[in-house]
Protein backbone atom coordinates (compact mmCIF):
# COMPACT_ATOMS: atom_id res chain seq x y z
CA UNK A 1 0.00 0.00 0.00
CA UNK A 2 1.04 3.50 -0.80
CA UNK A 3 1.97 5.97 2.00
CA UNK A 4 -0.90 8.26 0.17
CA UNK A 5 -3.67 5.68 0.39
CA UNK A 6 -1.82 4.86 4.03
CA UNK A 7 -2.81 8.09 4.80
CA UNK A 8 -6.34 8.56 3.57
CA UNK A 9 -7.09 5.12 5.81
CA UNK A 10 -6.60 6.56 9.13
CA UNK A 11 -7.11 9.71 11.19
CA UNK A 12 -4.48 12.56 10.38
CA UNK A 13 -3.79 13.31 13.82
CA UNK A 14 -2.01 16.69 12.85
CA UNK A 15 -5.06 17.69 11.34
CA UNK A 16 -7.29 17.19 14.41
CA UNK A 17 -5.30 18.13 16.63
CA UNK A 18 -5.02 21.98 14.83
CA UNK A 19 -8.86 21.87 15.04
CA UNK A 20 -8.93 20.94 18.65
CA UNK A 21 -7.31 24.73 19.11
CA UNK A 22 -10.79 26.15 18.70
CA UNK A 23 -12.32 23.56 21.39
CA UNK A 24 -9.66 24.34 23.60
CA UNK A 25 -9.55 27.97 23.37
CA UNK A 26 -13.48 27.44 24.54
CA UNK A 27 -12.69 25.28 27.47
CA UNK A 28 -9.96 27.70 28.52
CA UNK A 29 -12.48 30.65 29.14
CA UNK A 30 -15.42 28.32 30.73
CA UNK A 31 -12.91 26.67 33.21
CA UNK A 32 -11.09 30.51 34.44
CA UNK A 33 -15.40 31.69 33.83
CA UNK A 34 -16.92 29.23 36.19
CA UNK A 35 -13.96 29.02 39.17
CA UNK A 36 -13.88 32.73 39.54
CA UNK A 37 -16.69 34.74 38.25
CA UNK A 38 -19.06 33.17 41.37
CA UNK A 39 -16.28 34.62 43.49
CA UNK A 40 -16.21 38.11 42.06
CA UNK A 41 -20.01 38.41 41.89
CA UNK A 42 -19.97 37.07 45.68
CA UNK A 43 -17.62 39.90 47.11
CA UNK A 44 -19.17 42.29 44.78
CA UNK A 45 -22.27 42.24 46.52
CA UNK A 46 -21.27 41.58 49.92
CA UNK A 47 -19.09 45.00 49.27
CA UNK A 48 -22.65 46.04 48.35
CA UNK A 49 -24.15 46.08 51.92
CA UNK A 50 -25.80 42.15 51.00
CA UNK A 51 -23.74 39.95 52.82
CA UNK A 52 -26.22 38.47 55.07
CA UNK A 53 -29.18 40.08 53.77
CA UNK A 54 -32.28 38.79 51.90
CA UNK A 55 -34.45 40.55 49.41
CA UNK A 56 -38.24 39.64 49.84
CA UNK A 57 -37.20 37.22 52.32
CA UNK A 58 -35.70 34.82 50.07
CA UNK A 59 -33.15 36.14 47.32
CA UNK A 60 -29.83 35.89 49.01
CA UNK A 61 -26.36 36.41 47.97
CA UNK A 62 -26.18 32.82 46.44
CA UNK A 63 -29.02 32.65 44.92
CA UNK A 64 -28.32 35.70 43.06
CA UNK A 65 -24.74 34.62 42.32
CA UNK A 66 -25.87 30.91 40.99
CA UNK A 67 -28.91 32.32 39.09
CA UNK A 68 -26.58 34.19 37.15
CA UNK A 69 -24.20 31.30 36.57
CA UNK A 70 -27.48 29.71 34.76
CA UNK A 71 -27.10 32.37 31.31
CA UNK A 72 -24.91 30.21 29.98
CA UNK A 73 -27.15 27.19 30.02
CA UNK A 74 -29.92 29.30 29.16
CA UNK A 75 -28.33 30.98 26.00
CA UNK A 76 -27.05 27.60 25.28
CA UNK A 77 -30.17 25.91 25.00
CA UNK A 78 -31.32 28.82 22.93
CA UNK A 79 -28.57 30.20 20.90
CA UNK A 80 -26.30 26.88 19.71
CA UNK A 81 -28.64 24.77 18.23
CA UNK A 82 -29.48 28.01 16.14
CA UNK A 83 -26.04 29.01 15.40
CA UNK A 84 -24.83 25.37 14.64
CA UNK A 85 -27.44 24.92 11.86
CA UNK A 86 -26.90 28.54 10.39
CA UNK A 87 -23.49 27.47 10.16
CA UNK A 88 -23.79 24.63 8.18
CA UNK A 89 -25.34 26.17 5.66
CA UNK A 90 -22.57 29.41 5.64
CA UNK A 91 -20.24 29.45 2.58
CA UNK A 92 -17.11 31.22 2.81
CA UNK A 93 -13.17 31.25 1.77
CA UNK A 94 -12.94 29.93 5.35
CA UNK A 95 -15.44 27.87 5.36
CA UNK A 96 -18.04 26.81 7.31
CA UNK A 97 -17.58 27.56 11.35
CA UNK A 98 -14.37 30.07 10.92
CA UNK A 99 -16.34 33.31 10.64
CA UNK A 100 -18.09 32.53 13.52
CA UNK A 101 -15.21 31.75 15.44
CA UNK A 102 -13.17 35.11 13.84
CA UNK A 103 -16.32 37.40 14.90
CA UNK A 104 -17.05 35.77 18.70
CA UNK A 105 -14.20 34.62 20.55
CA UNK A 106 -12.61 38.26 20.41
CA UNK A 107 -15.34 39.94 21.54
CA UNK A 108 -15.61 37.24 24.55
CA UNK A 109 -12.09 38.25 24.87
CA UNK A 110 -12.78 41.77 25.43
CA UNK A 111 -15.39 41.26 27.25
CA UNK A 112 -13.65 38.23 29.56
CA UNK A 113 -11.48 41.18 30.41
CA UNK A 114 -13.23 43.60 31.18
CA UNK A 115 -15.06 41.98 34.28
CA UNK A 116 -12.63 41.49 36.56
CA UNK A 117 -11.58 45.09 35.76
CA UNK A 118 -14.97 46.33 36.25
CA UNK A 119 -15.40 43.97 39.51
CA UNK A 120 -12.90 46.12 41.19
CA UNK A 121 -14.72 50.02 40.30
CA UNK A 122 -16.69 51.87 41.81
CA UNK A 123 -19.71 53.48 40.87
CA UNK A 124 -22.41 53.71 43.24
CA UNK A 125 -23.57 50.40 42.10
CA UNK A 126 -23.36 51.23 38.77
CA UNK A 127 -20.48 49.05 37.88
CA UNK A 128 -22.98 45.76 38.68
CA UNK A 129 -25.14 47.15 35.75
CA UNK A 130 -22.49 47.21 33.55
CA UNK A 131 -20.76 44.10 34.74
CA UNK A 132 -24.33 42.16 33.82
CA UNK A 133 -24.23 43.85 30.90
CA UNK A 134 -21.04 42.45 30.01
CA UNK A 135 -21.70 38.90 31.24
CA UNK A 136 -24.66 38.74 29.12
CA UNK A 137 -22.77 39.79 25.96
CA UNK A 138 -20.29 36.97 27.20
CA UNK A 139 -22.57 34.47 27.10
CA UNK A 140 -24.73 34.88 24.20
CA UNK A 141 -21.37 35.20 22.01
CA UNK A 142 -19.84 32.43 23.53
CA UNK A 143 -23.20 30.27 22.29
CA UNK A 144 -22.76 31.65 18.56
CA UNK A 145 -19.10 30.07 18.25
CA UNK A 146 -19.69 27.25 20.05
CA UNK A 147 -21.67 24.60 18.27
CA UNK A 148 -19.41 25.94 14.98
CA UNK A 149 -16.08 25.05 16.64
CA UNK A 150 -17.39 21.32 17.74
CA UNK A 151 -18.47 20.85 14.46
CA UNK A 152 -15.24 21.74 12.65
CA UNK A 153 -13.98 18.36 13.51
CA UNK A 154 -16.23 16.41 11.50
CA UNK A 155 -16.23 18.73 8.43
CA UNK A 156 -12.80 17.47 7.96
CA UNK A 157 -12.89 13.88 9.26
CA UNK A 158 -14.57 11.04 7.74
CA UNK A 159 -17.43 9.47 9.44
CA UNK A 160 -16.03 6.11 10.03
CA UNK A 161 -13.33 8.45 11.69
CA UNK A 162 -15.23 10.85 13.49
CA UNK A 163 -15.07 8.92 17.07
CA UNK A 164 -11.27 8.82 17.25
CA UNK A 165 -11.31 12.68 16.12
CA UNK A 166 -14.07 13.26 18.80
CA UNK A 167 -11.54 11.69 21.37
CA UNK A 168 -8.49 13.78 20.11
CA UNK A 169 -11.00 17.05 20.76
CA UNK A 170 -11.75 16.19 23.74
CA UNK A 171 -8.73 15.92 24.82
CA UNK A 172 -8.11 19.05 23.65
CA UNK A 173 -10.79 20.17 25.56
CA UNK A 174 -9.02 18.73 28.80
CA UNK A 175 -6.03 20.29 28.08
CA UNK A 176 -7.98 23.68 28.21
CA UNK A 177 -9.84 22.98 30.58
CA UNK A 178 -6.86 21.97 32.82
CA UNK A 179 -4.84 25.39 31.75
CA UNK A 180 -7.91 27.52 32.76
CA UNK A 181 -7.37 25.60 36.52
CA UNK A 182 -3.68 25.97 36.44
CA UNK A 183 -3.11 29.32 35.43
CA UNK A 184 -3.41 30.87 38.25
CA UNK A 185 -0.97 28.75 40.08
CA UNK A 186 1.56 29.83 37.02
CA UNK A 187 0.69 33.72 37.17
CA UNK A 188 1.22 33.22 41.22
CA UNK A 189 5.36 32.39 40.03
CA UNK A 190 5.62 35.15 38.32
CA UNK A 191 4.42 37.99 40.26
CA UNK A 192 0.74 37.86 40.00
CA UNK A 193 -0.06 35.92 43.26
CA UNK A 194 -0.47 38.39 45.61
CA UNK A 195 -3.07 40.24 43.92
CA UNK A 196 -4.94 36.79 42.75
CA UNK A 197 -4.63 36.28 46.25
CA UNK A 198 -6.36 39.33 47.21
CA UNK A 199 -9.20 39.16 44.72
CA UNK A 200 -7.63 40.67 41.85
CA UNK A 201 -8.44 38.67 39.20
CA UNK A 202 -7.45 41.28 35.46
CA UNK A 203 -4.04 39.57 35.38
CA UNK A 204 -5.80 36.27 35.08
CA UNK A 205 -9.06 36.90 33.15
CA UNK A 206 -6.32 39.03 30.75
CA UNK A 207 -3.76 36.00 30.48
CA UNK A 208 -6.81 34.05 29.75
CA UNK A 209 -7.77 35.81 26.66
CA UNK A 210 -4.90 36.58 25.55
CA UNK A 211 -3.62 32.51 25.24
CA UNK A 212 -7.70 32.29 24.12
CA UNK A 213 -7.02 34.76 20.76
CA UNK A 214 -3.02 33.15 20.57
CA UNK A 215 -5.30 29.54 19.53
CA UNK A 216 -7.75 31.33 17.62
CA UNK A 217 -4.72 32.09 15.65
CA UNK A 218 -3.23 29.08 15.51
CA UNK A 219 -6.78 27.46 14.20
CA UNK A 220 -7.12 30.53 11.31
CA UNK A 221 -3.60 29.78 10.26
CA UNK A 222 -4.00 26.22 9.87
CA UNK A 223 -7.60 26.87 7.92
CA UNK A 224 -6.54 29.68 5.60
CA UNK A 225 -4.41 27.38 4.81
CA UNK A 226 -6.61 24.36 4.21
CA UNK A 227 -10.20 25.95 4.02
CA UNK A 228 -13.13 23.79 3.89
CA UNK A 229 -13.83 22.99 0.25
CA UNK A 230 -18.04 23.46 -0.59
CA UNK A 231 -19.38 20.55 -1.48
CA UNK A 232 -20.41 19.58 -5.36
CA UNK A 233 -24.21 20.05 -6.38
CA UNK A 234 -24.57 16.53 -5.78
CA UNK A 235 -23.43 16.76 -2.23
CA UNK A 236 -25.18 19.53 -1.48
CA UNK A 237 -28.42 17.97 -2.41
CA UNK A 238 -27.96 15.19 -0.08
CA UNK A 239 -26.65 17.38 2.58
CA UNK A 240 -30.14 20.00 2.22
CA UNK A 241 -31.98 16.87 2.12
CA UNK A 242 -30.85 15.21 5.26
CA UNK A 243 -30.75 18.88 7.24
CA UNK A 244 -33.85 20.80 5.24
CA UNK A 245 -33.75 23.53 7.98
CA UNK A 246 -36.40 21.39 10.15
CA UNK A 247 -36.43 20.35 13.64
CA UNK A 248 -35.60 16.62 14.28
CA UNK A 249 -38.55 14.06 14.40
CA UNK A 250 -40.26 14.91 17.82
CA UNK A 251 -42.79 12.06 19.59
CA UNK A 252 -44.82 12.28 23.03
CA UNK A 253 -43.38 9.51 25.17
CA UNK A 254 -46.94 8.34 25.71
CA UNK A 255 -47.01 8.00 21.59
CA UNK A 256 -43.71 6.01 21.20
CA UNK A 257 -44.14 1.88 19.87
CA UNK A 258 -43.33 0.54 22.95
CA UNK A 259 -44.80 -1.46 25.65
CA UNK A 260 -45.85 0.18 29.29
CA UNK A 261 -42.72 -1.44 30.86
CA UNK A 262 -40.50 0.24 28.42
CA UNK A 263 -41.96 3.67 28.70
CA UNK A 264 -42.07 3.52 32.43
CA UNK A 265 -38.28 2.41 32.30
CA UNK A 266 -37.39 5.62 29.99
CA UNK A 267 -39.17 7.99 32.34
CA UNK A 268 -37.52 6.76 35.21
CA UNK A 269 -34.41 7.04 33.85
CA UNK A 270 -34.91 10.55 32.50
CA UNK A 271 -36.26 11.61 36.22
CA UNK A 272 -33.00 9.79 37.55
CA UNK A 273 -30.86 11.92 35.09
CA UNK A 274 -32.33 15.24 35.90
CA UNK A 275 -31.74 14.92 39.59
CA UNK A 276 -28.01 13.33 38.94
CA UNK A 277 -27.86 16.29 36.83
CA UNK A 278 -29.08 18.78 39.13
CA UNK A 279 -26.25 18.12 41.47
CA UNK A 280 -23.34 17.89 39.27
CA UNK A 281 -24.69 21.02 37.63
CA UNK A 282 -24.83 23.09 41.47
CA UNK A 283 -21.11 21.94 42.08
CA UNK A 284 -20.03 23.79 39.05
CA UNK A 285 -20.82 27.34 39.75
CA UNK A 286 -20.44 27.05 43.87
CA UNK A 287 -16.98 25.41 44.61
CA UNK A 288 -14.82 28.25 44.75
CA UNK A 289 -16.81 30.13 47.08
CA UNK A 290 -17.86 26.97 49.29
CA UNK A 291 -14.01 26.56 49.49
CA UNK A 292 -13.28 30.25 50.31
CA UNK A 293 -16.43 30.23 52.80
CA UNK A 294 -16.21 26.64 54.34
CA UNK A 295 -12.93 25.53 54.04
CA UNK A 296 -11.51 29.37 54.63
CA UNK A 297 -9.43 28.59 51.57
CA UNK A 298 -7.85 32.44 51.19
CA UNK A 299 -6.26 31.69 48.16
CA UNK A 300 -8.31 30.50 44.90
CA UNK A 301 -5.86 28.92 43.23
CA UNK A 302 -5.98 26.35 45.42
CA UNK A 303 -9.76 25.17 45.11
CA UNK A 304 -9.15 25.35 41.57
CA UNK A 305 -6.39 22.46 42.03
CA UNK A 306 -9.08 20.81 44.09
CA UNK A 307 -11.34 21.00 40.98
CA UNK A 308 -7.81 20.01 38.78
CA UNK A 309 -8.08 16.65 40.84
CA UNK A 310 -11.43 16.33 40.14
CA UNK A 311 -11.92 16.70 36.57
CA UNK A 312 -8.44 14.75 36.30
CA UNK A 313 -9.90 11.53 37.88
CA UNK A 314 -13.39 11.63 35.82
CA UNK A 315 -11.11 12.12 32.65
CA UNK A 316 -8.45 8.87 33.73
CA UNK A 317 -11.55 6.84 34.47
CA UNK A 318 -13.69 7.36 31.43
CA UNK A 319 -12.57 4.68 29.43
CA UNK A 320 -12.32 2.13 32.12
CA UNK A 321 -16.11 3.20 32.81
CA UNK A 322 -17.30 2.55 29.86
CA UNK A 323 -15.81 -0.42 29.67
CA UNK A 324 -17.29 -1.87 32.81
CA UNK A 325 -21.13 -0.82 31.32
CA UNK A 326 -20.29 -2.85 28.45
CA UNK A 327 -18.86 -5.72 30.55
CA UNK A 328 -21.18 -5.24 34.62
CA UNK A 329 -24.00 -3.35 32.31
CA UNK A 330 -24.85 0.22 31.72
CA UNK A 331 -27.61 0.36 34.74
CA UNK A 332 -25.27 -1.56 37.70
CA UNK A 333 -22.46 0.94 36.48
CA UNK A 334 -24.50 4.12 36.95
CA UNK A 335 -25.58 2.59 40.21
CA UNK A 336 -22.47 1.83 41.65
CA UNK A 337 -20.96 5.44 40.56
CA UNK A 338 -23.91 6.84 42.48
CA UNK A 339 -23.64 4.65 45.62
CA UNK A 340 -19.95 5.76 45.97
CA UNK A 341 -20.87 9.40 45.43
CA UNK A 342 -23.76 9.49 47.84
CA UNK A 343 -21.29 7.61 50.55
CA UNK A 344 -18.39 10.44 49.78
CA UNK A 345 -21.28 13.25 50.51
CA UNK A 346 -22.46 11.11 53.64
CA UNK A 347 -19.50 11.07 54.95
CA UNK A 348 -18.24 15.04 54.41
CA UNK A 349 -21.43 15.83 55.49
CA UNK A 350 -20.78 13.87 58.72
CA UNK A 351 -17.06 15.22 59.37
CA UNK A 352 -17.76 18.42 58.55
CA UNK A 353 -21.16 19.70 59.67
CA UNK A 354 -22.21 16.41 62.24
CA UNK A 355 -19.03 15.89 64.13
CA UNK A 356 -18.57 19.94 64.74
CA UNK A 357 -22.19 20.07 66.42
CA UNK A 358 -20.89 17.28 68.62
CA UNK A 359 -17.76 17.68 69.71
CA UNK A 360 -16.91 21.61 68.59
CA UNK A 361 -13.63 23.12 66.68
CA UNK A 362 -11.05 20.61 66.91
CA UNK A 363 -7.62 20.74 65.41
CA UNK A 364 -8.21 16.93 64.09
CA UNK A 365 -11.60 17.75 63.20
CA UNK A 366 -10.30 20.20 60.60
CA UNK A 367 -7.21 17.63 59.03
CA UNK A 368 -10.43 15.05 58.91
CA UNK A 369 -12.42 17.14 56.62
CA UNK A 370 -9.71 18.36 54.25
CA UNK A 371 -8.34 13.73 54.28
CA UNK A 372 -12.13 12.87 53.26
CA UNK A 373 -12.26 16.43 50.81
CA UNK A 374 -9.14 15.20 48.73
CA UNK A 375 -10.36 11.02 48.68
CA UNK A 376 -13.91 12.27 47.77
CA UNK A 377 -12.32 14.63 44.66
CA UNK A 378 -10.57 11.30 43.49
CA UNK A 379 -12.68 9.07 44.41
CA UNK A 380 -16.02 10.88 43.66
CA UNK A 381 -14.27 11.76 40.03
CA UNK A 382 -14.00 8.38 39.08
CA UNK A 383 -17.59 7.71 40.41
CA UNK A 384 -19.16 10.25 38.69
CA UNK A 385 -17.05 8.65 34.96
CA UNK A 386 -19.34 5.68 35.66
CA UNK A 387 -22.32 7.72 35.47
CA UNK A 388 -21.89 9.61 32.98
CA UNK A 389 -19.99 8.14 30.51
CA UNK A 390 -23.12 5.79 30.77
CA UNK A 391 -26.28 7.49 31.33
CA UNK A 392 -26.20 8.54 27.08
CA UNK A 393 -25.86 5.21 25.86
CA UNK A 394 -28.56 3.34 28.22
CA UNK A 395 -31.15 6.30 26.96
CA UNK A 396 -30.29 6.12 23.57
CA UNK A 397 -30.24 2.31 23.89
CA UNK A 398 -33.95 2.19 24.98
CA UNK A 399 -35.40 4.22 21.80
CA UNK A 400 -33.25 1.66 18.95
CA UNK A 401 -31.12 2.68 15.93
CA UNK A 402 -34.24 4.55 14.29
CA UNK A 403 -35.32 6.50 17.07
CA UNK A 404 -31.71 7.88 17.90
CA UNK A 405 -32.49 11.68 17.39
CA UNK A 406 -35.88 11.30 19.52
CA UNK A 407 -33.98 10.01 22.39
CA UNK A 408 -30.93 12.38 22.26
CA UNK A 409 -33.87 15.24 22.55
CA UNK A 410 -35.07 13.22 25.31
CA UNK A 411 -31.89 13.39 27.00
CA UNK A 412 -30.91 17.06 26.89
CA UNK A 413 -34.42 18.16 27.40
CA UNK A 414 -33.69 16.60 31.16
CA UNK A 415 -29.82 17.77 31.58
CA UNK A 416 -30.73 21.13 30.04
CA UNK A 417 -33.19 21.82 32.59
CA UNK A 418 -30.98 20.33 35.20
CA UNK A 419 -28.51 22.49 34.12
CA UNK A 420 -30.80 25.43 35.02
CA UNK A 421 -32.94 24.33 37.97
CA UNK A 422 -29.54 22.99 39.84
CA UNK A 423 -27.37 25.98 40.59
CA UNK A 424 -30.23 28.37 41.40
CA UNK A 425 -32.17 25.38 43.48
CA UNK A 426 -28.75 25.07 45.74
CA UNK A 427 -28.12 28.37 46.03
CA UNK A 428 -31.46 28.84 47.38
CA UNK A 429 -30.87 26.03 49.79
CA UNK A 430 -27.00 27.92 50.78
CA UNK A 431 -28.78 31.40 51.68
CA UNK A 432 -32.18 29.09 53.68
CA UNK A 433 -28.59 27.76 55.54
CA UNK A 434 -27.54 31.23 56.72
CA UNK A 435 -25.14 31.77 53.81
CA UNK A 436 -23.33 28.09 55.06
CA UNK A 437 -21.73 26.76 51.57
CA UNK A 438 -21.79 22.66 53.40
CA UNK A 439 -25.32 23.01 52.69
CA UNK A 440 -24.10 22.36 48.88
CA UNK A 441 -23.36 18.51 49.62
CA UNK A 442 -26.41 18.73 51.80
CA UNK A 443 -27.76 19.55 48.13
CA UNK A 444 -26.11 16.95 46.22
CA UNK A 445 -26.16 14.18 48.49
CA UNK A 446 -30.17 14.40 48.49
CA UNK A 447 -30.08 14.56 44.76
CA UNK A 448 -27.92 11.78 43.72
CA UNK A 449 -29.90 9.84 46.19
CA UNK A 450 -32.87 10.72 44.82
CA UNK A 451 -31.30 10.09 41.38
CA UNK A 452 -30.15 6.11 42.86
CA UNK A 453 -33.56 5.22 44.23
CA UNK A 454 -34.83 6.73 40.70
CA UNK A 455 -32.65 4.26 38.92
CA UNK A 456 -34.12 1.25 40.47
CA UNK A 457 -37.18 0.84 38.58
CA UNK A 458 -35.45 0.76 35.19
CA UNK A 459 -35.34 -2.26 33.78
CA UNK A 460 -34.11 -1.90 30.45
CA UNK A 461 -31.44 0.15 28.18
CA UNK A 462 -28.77 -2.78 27.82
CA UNK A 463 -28.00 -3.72 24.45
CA UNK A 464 -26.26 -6.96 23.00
CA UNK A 465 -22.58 -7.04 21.26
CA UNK A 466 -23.92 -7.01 18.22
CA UNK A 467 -25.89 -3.55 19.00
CA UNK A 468 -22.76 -2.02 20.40
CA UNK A 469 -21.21 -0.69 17.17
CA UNK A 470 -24.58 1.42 16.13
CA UNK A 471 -25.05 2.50 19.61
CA UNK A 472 -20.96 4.17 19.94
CA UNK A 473 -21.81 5.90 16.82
CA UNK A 474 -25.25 6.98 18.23
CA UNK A 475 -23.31 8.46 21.19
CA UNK A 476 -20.37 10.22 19.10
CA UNK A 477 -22.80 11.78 17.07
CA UNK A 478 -25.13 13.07 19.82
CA UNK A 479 -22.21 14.10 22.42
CA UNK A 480 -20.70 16.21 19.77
CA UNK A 481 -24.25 17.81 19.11
């Protein structure tokens, strides 16, 4: 065999990996976003006068801080669906997603920038106005690049392909990800630390968007260079056919072919997933500040280590997970990922809000709560890879190859709305608490409980080794949706 045909049988890495600059230029501003905006809102308005105070009895600090954590997930829902199919059908030099990319991510940069700098003004109050202003331009910009920069990777990749390029993305993805939680720590060696220390975040959010427009560069390079060739009439046809600008096929659960048993399994499942996903979603948005306010953690770049850990062990146990729902089955995997998670909680909840009550402040009370902390991040990360690198395929599983885009709908209709009930649900719970941040596990134990006992009832979603192939590809193609 040629080294040309060698080359047009597998995945050019190279390739890929140019096109994962996009993906991680995205994770890069969500990881630095999510670890220190809740922060800088919090001492905003506690500089405010709102500290301990409640607006028509209820609206607290937290809740205010995690509602507005939600626009994302709000504009997402909205915005990338929208922007993803307008995109396919763009034509340009550049091709398809690159003007979208060109025209968003600097103007997230600018405005990534400019609210730290605005978080430390002072305009009778003013500077909160402006600093939602800018949050909300954030957001809905970030959702018009974002479903074109995922879908990059495909334009150039056969199908057959696509899941090893999907893995190579999402990797880059980690990598970002990872560099958004580390760069803190790397600013703090050369000079920055006192002032990230002290809540002065421009150095960072600036560093941030710089590197962010640095891989936006690095991605334009590579596709002026190789831009996206439009497809022939022929292709085109078949491409307007299969995506004619309509929504996907949408059916009532109670009109779907399938027996009682079935249906009741699906809606347990989705009930399940929505309450998993409720408390995955609140730790997101409320673990810099619970570490600042419950574990008097003075300097953020180390909860964002913590979180490091975290999203380090779900990443190294991914592919062992979904090995052992092919090999246990998808439903005693989830399970057991949940047990362990709701035992971790348990037990932090014990140490660190039981034990206190019982015997009062004790230097060995305080080394037992950070021991259990650091075992639950590793522990709890490779937990939570069981669940989710397995709650997609037993949904999709349940509706067959034909009903593939019905169930993916199914599935993000109850994340989605997890996504948006869960932070401002916990930070309700946080301010009910007197402002106490251990109320979040108090939040997340009860829902992954809830989400466990959920999961019993379901009785189906397993598929045989001959369904496996169709099912992978069902998941590639709706995880990169």
């Amino acid at each position: 065999m040629s080294e040309k045909k060698k080359k047009k049988s597998g995945l050019d890495y190279k390739q890929t990996f140019l096109i994962g600059f996009g993906f991680l230029a995205c994770m890069l501003f969500w990881s630095i976003y999510n670890s220190y905006v809740p922060l800088i809102l919090t001492h905003k308005l506690e500089d405010m006068g709102m500290g301990g105070k409640t607006i028509l009895g209820f609206i607290t600090v937290p809740l205010i801080v995690n509602a507005i954590m939600t626009i994302d997930n709000i504009f997402g829902v909205i915005f990338q669906p929208m922007f993803g199919k307008i995109s396919d059908r763009t034509h340009s030099k550049l091709g398809k997603r690159m003007p979208f990319i060109l025209k968003g991510l600097p103007i997230c940069a600018v405005c990534f920038t400019l609210i730290p700098i605005l978080s430390r003004l002072n305009f009778d109050g003013w500077e909160i106005a402006l600093m939602m202003l800018v949050i909300i331009v954030f957001n809905f910009t970030m959702s018009t690049w974002r479903s074109p920069v995922v879908a990059m990777m495909p334009d150039y990749t056969p199908s057959e392909l696509q899941s090893d390029g999907n893995a190579v993305i999402n990797i880059m993805g980690g990598v970002g990800q990872a560099l958004g939680f580390l760069l803190a720590t790397v600013l703090g060696f050369v000079g920055f630390k006192e002032a990230i220390s002290s809540g002065n975040y421009i150095s960072l959010f600036a560093s941030g968007a710089v590197l962010a427009l640095i891989f936006m560069g690095i991605l334009y390079m590579f596709v002026k260079k190789n831009a996206h060739k439009d497809l022939s009439a022929k292709e085109q046809a078949i491409e307007d056919k299969a995506d004619d600008g309509k929504p996907q096929q949408k059916i009532k659960i109670k009109n779907l072919d399938m027996s009682k048993a079935e249906k009741k399994s699906l809606l347990f499942c989705l009930a399940a997933l929505f309450f998993i996903c409720n408390a995955s979603e609140a730790l997101v948005p409320n673990f810099t500040v619970f570490a600042e306010k419950a574990l008097h953690v003075e300097n953020p770049m180390i909860s964002t280590i913590m979180m490091l850990v975290f999203a380090l062990s779900l990443a190294g146990f991914a592919v062992p997970a979904g090995i052992l729902g092919r090999k246990w089955g998808r439903k005693k995997t989830i399970s057991m990922g949940l047990i362990i998670v709701v035992i971790m909680f348990a037990i932090y909840i014990f140490v660190a809000m039981v034990l206190p009550a019982i015997v009062g402040e004790a230097a060995w009370l305080n080394t037992a709560i950070w021991v259990m902390l650091w075992i639950a991040l590793v522990a709890g990360g490779g937990a939570m890879a069981m669940v989710n690198i397995n709650t997609l395929p037993i949904v999709l599983a349940m509706g067959g190859r034909d009903l593939v885009g019905t169930f993916t709908g199914y599935y993000y209709t109850a994340t989605f709305a997890a996504a948006i009930t869960g932070p401002i649900l916990c930070g309700g719970l946080i301010g009910l608490f007197g402002n106490n941040y251990n109320a979040m596990f108090l939040f997340c134990a009860v829902a992954f409980l809830i989400g466990l006992l959920l999961f019993i009832p379901v009785k189906h979603g397993e598929v045989s080794e001959d369904d496996e192939a169709w099912l992978e590809e069902a998941v590639e193609a709706a995880s990169d949706d």
